[in-house]
Protein backbone atom coordinates (compact mmCIF):
# COMPACT_ATOMS: atom_id res chain seq x y z
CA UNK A 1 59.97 -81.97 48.92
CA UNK A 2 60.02 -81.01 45.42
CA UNK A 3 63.16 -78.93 43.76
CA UNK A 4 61.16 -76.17 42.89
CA UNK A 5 58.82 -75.91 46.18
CA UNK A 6 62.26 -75.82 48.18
CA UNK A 7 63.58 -73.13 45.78
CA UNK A 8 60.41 -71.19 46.51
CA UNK A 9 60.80 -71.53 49.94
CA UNK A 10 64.12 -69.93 49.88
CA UNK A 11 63.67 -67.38 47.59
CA UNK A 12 60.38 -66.16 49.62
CA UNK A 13 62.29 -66.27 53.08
CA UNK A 14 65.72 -64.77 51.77
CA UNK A 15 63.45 -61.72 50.73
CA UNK A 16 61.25 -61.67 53.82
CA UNK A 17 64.65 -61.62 56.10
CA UNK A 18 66.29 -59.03 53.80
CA UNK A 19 62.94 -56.96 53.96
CA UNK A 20 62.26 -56.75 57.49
CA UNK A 21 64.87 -58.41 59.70
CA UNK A 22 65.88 -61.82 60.99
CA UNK A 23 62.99 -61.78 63.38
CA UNK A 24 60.53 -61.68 60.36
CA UNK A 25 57.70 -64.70 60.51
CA UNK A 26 55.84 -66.15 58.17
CA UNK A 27 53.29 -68.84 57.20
CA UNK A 28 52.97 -71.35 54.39
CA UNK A 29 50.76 -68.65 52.40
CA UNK A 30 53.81 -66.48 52.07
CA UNK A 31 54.93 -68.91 49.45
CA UNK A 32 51.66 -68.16 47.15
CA UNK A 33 50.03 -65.54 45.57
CA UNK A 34 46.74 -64.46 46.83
CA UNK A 35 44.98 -67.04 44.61
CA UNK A 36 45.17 -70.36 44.11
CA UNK A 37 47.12 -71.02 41.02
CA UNK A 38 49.15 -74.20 41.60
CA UNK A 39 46.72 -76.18 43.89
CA UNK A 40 49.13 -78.84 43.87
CA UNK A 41 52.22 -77.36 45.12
CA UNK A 42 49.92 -75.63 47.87
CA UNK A 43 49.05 -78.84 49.32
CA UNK A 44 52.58 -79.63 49.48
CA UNK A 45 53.44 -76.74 50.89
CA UNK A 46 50.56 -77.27 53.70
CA UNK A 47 51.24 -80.97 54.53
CA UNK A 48 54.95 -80.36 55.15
CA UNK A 49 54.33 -77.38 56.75
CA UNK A 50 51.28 -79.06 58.85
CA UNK A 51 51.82 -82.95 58.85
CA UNK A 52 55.49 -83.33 58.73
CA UNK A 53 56.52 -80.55 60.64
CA UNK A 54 53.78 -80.01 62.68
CA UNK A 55 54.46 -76.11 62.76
CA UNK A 56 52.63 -73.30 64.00
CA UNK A 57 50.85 -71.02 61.27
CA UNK A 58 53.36 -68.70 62.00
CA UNK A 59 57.47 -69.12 62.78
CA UNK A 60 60.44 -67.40 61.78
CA UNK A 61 62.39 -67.00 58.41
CA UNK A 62 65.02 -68.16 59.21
CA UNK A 63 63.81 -71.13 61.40
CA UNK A 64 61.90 -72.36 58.15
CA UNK A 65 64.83 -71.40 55.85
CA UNK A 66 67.23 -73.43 57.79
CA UNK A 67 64.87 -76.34 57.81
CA UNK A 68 64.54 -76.61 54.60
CA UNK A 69 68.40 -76.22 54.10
CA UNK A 70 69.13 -79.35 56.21
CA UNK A 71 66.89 -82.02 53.86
């Protein structure tokens, strides 16, 4: 995983969880805007969302947050 697609990650789930609680879920869109402006960190977003962690469209925050703070 890329330094800045695991500082998105972070950021994006940090605000979620402040927002609207630890039980807050998300999916792999929550990382990007509503278009596709950076194809390329998308798809890496969706394969190690998808292939590597074989995850559900939606899970928590903090499950996802945590995750990415253990690589």
């Amino acid at each position: 995983m890329t330094p800045t697609l695991k500082a998105k990650i972070i950021e994006v789930c940090d605000k979620k969880i402040a927002a609207k609680g630890t039980n807050v879920g998300i999916s792999f869109y929550a990382f990007f805007k509503n278009k596709n402006d950076n194809p390329i960190l998308l798809m890496e977003a969706a394969t190690w969302w998808i292939q590597t962690h074989q995850l559900n469209h939606f899970e928590k925050a903090v499950k996802i947050k945590q995750i990415v703070l253990d690589l």
